[in-house]
PDB file of N, CA and C in Angstrom:
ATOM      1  N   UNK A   1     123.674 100.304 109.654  1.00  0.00           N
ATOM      2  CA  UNK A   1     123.094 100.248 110.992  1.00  0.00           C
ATOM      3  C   UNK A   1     122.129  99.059 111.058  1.00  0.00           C
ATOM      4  N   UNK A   2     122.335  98.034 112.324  1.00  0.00           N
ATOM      5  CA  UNK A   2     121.459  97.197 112.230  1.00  0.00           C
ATOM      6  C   UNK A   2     119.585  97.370 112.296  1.00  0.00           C
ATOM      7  N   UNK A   3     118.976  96.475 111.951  1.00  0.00           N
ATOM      8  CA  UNK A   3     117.647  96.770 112.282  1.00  0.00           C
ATOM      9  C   UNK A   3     117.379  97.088 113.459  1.00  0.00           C
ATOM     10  N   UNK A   4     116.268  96.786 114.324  1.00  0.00           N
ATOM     11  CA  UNK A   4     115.797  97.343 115.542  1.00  0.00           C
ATOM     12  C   UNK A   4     114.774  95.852 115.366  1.00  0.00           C
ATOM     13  N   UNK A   5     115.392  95.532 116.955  1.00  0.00           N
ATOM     14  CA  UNK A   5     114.786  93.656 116.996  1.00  0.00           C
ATOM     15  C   UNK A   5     113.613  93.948 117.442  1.00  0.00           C
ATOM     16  N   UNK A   6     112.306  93.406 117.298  1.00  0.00           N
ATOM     17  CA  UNK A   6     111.133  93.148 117.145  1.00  0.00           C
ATOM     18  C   UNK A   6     110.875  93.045 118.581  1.00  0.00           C
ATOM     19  N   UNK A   7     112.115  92.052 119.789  1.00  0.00           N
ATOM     20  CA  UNK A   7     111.703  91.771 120.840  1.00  0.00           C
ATOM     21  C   UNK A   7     111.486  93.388 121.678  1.00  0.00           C
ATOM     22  N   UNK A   8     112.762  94.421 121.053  1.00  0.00           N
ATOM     23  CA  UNK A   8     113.250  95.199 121.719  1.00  0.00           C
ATOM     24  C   UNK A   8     112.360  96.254 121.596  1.00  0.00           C
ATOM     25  N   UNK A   9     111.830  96.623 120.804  1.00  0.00           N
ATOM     26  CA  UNK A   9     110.383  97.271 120.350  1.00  0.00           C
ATOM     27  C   UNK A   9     109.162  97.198 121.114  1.00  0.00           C
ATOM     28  N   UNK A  10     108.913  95.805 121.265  1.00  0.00           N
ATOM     29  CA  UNK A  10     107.882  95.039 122.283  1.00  0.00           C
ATOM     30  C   UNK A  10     107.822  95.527 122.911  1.00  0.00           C
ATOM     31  N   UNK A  11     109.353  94.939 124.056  1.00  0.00           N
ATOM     32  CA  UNK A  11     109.259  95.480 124.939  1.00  0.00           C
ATOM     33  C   UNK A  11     109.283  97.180 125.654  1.00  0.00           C
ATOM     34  N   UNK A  12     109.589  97.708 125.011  1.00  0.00           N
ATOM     35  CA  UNK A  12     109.735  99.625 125.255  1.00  0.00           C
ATOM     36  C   UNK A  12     108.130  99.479 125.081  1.00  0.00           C
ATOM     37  N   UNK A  13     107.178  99.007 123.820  1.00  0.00           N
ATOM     38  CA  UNK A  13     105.749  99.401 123.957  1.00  0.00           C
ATOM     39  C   UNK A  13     105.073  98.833 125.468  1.00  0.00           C
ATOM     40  N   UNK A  14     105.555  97.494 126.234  1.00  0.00           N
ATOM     41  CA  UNK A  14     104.973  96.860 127.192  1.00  0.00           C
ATOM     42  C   UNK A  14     105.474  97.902 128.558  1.00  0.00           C
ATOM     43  N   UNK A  15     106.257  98.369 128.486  1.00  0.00           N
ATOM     44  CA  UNK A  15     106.857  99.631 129.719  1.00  0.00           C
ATOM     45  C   UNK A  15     106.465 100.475 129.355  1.00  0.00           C
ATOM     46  N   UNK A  16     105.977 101.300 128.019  1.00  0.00           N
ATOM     47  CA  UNK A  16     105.451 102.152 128.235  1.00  0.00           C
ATOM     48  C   UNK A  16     103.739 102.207 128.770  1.00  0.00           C
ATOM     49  N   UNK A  17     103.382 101.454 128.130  1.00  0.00           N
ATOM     50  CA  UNK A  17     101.710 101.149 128.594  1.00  0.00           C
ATOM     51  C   UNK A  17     102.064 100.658 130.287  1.00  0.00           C
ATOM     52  N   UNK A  18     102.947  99.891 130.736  1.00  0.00           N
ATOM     53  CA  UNK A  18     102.887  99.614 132.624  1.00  0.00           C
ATOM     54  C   UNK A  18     103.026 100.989 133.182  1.00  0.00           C
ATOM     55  N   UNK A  19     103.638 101.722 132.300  1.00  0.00           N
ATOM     56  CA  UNK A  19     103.935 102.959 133.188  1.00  0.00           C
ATOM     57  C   UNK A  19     103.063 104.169 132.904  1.00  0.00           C
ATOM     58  N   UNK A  20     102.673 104.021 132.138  1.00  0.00           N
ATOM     59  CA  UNK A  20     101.245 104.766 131.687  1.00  0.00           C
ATOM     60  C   UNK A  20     100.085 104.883 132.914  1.00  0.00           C
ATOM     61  N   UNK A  21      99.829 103.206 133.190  1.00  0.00           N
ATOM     62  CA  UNK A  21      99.000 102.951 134.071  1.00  0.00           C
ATOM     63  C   UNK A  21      99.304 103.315 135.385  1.00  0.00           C
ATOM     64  N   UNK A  22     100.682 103.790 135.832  1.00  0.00           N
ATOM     65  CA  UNK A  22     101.257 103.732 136.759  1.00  0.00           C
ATOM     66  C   UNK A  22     101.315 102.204 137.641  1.00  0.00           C
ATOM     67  N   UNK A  23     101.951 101.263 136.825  1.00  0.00           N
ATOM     68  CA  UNK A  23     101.719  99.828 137.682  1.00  0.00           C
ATOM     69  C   UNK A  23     103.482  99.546 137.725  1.00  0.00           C
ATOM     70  N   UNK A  24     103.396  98.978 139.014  1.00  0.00           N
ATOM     71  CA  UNK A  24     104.713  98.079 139.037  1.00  0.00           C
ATOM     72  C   UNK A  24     105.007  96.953 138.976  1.00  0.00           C
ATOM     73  N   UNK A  25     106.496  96.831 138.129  1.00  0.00           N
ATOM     74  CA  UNK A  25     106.469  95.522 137.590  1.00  0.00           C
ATOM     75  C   UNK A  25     106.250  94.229 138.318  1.00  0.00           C
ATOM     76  N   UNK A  26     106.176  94.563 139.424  1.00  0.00           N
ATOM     77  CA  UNK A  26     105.554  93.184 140.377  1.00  0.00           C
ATOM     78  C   UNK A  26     104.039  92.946 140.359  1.00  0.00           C
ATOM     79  N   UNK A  27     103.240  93.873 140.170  1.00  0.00           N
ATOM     80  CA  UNK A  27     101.431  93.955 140.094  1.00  0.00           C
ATOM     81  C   UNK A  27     101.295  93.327 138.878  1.00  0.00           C
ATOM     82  N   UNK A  28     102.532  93.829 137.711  1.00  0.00           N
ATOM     83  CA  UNK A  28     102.043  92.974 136.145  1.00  0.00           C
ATOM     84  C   UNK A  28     102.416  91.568 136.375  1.00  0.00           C
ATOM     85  N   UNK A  29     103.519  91.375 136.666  1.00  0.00           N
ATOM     86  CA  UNK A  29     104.082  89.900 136.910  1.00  0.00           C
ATOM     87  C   UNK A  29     102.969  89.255 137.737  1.00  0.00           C
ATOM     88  N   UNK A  30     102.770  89.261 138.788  1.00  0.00           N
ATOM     89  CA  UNK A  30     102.000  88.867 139.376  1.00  0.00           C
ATOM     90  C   UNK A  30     100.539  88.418 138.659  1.00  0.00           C
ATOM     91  N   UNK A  31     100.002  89.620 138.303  1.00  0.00           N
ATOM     92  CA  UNK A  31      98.509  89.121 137.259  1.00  0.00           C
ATOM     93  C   UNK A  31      99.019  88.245 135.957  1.00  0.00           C
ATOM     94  N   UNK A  32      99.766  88.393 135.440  1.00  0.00           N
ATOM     95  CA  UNK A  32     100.401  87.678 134.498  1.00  0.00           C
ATOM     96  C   UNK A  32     100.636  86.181 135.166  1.00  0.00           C
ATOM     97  N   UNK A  33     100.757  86.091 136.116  1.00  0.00           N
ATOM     98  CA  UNK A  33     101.592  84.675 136.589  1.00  0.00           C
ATOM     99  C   UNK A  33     102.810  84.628 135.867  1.00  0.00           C
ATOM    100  N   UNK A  34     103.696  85.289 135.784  1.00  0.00           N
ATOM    101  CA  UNK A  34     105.353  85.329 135.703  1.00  0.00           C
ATOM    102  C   UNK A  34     105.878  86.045 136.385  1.00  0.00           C
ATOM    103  N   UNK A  35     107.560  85.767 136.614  1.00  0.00           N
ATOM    104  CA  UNK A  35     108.394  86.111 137.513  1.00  0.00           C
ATOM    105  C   UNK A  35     108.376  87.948 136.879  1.00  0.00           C
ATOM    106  N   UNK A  36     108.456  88.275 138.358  1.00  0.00           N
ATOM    107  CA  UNK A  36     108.968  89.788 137.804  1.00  0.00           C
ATOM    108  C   UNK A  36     110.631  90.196 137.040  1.00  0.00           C
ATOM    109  N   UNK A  37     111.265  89.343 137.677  1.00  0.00           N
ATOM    110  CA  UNK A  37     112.532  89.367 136.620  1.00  0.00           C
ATOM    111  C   UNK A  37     112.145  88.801 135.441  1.00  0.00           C
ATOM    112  N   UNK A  38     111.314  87.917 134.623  1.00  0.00           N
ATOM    113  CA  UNK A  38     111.366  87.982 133.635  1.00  0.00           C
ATOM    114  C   UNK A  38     110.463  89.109 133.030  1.00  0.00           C
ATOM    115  N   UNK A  39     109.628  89.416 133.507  1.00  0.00           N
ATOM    116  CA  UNK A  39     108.924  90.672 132.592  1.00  0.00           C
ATOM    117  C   UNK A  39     109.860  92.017 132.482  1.00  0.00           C
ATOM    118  N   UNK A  40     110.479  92.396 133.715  1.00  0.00           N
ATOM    119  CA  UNK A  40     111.876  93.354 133.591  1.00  0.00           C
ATOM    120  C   UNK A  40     112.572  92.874 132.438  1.00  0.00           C
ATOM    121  N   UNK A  41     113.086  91.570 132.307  1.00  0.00           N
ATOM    122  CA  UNK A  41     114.138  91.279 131.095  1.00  0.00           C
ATOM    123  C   UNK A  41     113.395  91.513 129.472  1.00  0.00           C
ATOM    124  N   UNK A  42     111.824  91.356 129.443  1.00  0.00           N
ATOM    125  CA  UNK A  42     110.890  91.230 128.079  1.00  0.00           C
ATOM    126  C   UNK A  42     110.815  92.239 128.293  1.00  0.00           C
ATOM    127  N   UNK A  43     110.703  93.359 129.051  1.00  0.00           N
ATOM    128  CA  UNK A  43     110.507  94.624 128.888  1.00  0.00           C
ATOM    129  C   UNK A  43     111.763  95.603 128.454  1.00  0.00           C
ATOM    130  N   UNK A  44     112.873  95.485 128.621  1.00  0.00           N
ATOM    131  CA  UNK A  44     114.498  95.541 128.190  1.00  0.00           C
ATOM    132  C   UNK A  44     115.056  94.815 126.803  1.00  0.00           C
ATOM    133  N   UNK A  45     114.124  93.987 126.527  1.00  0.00           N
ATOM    134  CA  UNK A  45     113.796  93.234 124.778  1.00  0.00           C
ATOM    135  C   UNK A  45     115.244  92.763 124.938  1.00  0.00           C
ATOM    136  N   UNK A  46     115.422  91.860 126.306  1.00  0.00           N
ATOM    137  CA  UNK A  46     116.618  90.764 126.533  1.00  0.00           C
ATOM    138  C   UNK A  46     116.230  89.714 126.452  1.00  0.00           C
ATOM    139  N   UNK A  47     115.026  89.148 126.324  1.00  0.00           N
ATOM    140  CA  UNK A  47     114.185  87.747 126.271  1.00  0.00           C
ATOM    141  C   UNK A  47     112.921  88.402 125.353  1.00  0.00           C
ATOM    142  N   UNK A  48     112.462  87.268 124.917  1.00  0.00           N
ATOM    143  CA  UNK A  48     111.074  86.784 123.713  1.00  0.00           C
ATOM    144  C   UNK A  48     110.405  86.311 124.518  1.00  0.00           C
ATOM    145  N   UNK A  49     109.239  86.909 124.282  1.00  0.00           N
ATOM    146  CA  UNK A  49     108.291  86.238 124.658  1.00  0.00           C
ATOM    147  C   UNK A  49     107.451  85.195 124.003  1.00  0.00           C
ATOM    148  N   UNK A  50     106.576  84.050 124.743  1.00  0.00           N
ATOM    149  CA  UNK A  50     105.890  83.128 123.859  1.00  0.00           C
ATOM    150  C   UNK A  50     104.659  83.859 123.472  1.00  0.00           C
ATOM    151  N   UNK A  51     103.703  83.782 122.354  1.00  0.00           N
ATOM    152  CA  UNK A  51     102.609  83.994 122.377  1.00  0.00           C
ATOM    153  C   UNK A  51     101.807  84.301 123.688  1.00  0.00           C
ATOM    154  N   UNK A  52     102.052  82.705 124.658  1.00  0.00           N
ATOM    155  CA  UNK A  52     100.709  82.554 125.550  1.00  0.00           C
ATOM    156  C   UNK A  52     101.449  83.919 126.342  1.00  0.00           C
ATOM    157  N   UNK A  53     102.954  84.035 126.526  1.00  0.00           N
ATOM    158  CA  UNK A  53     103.025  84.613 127.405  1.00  0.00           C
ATOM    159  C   UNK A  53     102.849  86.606 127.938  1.00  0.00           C
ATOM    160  N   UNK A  54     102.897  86.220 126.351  1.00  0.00           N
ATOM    161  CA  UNK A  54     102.146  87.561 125.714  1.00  0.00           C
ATOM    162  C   UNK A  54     101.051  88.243 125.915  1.00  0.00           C
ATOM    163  N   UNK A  55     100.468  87.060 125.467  1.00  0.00           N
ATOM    164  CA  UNK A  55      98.609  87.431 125.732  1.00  0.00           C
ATOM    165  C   UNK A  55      98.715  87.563 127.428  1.00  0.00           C
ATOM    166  N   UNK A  56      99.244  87.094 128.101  1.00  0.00           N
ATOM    167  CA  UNK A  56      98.929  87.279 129.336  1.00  0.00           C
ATOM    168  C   UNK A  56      99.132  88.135 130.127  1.00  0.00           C
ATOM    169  N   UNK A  57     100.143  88.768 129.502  1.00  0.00           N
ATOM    170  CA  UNK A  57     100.819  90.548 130.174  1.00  0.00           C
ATOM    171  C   UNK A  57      99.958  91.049 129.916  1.00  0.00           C
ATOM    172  N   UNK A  58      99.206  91.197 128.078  1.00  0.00           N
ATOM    173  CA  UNK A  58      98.592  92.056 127.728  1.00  0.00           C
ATOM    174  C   UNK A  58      97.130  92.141 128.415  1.00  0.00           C
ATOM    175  N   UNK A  59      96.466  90.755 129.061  1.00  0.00           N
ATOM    176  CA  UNK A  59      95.682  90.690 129.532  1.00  0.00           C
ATOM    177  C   UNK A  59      95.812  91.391 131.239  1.00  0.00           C
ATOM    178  N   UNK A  60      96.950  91.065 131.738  1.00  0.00           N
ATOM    179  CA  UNK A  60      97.169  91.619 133.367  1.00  0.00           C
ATOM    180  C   UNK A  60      97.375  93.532 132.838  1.00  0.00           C
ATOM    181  N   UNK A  61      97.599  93.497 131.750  1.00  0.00           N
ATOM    182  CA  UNK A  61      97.516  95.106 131.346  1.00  0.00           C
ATOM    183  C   UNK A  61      96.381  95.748 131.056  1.00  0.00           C
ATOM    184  N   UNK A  62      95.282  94.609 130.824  1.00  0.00           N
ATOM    185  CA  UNK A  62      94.077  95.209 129.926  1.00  0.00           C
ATOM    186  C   UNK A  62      94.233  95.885 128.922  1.00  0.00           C
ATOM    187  N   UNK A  63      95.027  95.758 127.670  1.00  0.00           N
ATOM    188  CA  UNK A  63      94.932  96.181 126.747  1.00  0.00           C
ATOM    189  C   UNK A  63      95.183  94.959 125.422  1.00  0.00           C
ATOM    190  N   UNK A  64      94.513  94.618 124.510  1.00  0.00           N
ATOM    191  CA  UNK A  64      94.443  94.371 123.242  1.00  0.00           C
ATOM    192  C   UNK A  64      96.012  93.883 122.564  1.00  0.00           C
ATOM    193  N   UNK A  65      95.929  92.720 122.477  1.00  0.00           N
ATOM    194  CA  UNK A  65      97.475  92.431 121.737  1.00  0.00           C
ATOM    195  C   UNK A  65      97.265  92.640 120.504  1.00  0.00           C
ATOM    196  N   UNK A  66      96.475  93.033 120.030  1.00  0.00           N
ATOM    197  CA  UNK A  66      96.627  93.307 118.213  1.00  0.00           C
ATOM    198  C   UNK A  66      97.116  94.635 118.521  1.00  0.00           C
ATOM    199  N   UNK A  67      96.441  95.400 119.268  1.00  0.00           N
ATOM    200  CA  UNK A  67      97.310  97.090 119.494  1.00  0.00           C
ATOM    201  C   UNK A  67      98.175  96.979 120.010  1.00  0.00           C
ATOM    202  N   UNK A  68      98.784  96.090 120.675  1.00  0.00           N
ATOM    203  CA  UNK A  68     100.290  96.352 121.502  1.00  0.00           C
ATOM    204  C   UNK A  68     101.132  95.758 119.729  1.00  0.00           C
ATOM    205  N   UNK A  69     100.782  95.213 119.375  1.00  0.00           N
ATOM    206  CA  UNK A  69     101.259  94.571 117.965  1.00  0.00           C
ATOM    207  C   UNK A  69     101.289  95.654 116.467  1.00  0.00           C
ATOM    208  N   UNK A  70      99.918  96.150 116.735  1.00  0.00           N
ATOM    209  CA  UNK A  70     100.152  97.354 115.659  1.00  0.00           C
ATOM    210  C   UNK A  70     100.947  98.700 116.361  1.00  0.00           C
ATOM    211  N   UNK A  71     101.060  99.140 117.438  1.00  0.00           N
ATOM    212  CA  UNK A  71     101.729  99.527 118.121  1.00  0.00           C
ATOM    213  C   UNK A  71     103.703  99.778 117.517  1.00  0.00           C
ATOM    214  N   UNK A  72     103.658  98.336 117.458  1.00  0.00           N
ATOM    215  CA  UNK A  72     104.985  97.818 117.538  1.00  0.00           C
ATOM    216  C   UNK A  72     105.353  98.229 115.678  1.00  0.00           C
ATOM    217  N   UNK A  73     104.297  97.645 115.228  1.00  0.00           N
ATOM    218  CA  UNK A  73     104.542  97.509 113.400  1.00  0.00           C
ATOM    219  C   UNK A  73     104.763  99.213 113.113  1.00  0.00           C
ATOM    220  N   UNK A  74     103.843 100.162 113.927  1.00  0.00           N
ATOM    221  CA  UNK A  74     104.368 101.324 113.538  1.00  0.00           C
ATOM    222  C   UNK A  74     105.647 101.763 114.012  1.00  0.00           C
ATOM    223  N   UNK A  75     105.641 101.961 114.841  1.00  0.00           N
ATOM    224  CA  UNK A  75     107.387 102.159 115.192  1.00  0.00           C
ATOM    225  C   UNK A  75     107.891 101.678 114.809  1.00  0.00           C
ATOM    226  N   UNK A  76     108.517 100.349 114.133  1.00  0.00           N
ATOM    227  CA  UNK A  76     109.368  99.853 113.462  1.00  0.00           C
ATOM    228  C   UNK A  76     109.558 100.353 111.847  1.00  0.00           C
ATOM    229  N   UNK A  77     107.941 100.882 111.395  1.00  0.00           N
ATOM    230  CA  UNK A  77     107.951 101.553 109.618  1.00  0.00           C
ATOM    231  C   UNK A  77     108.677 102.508 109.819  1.00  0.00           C
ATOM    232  N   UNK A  78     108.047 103.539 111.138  1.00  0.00           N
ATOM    233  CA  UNK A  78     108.737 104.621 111.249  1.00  0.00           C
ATOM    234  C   UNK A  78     110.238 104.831 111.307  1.00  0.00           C
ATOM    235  N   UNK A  79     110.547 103.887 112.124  1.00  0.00           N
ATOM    236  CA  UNK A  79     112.634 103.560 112.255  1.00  0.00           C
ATOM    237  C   UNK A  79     112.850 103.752 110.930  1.00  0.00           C
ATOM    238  N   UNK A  80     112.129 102.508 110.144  1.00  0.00           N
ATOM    239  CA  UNK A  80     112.871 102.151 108.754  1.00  0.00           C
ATOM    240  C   UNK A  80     112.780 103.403 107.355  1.00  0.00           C
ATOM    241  N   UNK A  81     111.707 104.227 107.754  1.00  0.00           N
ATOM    242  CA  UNK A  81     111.931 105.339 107.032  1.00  0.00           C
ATOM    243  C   UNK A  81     112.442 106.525 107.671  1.00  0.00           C
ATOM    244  N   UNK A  82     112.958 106.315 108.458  1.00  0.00           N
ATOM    245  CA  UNK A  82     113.752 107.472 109.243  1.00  0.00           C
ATOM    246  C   UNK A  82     115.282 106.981 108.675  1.00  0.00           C
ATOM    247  N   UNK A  83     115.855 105.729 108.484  1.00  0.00           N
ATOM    248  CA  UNK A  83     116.763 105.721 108.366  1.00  0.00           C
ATOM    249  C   UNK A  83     117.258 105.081 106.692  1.00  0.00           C
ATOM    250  N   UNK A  84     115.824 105.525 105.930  1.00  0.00           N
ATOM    251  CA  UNK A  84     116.049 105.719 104.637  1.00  0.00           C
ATOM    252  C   UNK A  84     116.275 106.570 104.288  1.00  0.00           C
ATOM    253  N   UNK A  85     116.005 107.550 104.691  1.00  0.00           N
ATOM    254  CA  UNK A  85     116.190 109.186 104.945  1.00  0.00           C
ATOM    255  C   UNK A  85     117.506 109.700 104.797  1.00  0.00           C
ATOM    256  N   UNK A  86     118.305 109.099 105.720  1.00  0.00           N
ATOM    257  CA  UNK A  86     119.258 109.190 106.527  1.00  0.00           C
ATOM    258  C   UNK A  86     120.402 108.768 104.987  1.00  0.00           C
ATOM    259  N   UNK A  87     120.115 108.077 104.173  1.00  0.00           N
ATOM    260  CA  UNK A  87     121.221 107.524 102.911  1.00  0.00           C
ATOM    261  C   UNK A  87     121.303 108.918 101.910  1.00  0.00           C
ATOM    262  N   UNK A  88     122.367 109.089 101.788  1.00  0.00           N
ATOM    263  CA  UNK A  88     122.824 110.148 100.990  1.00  0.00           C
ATOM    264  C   UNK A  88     123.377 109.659  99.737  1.00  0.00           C
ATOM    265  N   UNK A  89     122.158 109.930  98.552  1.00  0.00           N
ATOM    266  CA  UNK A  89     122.861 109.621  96.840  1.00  0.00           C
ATOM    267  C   UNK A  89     123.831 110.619  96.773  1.00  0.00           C
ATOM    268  N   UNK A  90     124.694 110.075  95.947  1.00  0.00           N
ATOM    269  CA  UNK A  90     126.108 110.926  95.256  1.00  0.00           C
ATOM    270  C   UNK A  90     125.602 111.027  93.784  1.00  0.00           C
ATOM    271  N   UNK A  91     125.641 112.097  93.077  1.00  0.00           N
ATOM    272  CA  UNK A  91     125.308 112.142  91.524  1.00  0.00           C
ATOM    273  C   UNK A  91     126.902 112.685  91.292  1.00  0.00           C
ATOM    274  N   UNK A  92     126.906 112.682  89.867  1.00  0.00           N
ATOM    275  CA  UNK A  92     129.118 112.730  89.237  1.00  0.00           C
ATOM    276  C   UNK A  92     128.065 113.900  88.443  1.00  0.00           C
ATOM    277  N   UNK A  93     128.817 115.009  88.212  1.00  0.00           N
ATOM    278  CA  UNK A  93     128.332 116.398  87.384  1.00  0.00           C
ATOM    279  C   UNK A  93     129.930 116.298  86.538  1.00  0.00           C
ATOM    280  N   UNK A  94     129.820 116.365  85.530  1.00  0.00           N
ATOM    281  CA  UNK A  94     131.139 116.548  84.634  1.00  0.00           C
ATOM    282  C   UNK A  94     131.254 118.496  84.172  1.00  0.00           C
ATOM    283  N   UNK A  95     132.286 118.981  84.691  1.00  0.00           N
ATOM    284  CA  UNK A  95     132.800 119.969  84.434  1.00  0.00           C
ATOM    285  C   UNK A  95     133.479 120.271  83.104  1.00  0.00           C
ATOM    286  N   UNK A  96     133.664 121.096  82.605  1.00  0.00           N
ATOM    287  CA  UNK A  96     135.108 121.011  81.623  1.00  0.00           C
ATOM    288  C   UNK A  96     135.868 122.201  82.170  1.00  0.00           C
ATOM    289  N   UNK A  97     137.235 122.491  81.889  1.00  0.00           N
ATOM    290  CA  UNK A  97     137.697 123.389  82.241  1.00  0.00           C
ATOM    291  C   UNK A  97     138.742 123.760  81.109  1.00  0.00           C
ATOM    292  N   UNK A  98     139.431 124.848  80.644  1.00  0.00           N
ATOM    293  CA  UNK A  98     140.020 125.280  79.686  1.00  0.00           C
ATOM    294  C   UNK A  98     141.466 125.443  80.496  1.00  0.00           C
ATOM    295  N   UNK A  99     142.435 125.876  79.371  1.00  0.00           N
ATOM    296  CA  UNK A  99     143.843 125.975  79.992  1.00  0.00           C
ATOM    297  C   UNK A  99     143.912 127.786  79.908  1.00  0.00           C
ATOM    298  N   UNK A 100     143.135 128.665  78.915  1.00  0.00           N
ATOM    299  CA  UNK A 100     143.318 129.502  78.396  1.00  0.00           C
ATOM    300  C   UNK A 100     142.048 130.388  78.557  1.00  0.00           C
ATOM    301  N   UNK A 101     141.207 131.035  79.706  1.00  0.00           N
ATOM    302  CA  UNK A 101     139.793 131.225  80.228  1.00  0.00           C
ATOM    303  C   UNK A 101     139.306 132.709  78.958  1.00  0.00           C
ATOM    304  N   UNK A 102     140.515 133.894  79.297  1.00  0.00           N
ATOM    305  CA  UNK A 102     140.541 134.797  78.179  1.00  0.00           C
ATOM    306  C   UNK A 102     140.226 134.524  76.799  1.00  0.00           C
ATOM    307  N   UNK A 103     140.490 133.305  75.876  1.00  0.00           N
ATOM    308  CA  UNK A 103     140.253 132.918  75.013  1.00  0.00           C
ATOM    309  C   UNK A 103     139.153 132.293  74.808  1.00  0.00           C
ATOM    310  N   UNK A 104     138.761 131.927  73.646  1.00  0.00           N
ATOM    311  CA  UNK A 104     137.360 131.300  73.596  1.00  0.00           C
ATOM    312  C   UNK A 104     137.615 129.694  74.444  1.00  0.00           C
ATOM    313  N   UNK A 105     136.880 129.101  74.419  1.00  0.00           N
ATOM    314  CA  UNK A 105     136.865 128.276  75.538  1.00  0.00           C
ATOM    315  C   UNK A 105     137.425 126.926  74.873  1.00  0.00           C
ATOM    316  N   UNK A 106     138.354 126.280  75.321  1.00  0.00           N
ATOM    317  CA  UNK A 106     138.943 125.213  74.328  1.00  0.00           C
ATOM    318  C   UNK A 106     138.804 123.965  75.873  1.00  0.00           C
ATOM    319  N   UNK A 107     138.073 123.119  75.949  1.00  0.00           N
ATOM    320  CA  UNK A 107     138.324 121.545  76.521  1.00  0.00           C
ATOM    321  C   UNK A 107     139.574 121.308  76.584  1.00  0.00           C
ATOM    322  N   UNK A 108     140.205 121.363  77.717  1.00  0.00           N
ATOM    323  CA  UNK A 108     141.431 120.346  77.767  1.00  0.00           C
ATOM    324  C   UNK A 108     141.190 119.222  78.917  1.00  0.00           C
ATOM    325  N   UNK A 109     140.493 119.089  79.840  1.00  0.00           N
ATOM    326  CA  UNK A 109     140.187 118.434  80.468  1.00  0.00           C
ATOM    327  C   UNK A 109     138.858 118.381  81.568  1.00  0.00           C
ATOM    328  N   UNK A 110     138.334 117.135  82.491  1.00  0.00           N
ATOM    329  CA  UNK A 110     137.712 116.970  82.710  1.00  0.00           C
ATOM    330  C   UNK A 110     138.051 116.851  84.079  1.00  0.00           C
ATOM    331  N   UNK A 111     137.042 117.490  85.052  1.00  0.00           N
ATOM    332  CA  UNK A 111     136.390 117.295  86.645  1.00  0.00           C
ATOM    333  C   UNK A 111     135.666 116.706  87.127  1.00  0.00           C
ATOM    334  N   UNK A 112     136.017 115.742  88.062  1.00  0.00           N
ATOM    335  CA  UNK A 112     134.643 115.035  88.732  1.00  0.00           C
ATOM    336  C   UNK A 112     134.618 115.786  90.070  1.00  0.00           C
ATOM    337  N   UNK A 113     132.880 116.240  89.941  1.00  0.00           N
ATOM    338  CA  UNK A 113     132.452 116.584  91.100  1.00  0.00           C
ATOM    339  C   UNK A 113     131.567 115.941  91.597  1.00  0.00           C
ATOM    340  N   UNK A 114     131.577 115.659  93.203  1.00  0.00           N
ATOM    341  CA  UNK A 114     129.816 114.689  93.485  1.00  0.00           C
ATOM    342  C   UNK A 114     129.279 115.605  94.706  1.00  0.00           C
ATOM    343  N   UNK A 115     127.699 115.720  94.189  1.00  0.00           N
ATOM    344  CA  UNK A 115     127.434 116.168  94.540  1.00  0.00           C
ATOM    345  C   UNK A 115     125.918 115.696  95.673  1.00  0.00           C
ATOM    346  N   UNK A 116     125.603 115.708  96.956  1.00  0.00           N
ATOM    347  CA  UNK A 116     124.763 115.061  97.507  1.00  0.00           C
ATOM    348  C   UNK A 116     123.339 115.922  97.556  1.00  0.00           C
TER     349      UNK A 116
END
């Protein structure tokens, strides 16, 4: 499974904080000085944003780009150990089995079992 892109992360944290506030994406665009179609598209993590242009949402948001940033770094640890989780080891257990069970137990051959 691929990673989870950094832009796409961003943006879900930048819609959730607009909508938190209850603001529409034209009030952010607007204080931002960018088009509201592009903050719709950075908010859909279909476009990157620049730094400046960053700081400037976060500023028409009033909130802190190191927290919209640590924000982001946690959800992304969290993905990545959610889907370490998710990998299933196989271990090989060797069986023996006899031809003759009534009798004392004589090896004639071997079973692979795996077990998760």
């Amino acid at each position: 499974m691929p990673r989870p892109l950094l832009r796409k992360t961003l943006g879900e944290v930048l819609r959730r904080v607009r909508l938190a506030q209850r603001r529409t994406l034209s009030e952010v665009a607007d204080s931002a000085k960018i088009s509201m179609p592009y903050l719709s598209e950075l908010e859909r993590g279909r476009k990157e944003a620049s730094s400046e242009v960053l700081a400037a949402i976060c500023e028409a948001l009033r909130i802190e780009l190191a927290e919209v940033l640590a924000e982001v770094g946690r959800i992304l640890l969290a993905e990545q150990a959610a889907e370490r989780s998710k990998v299933v080891q196989l271990h090989s257990v060797r069986v023996r089995t006899s031809v003759a069970p009534q009798r004392q137990s004589r090896p004639t051959g071997d079973v692979l079992a795996l077990a998760a």
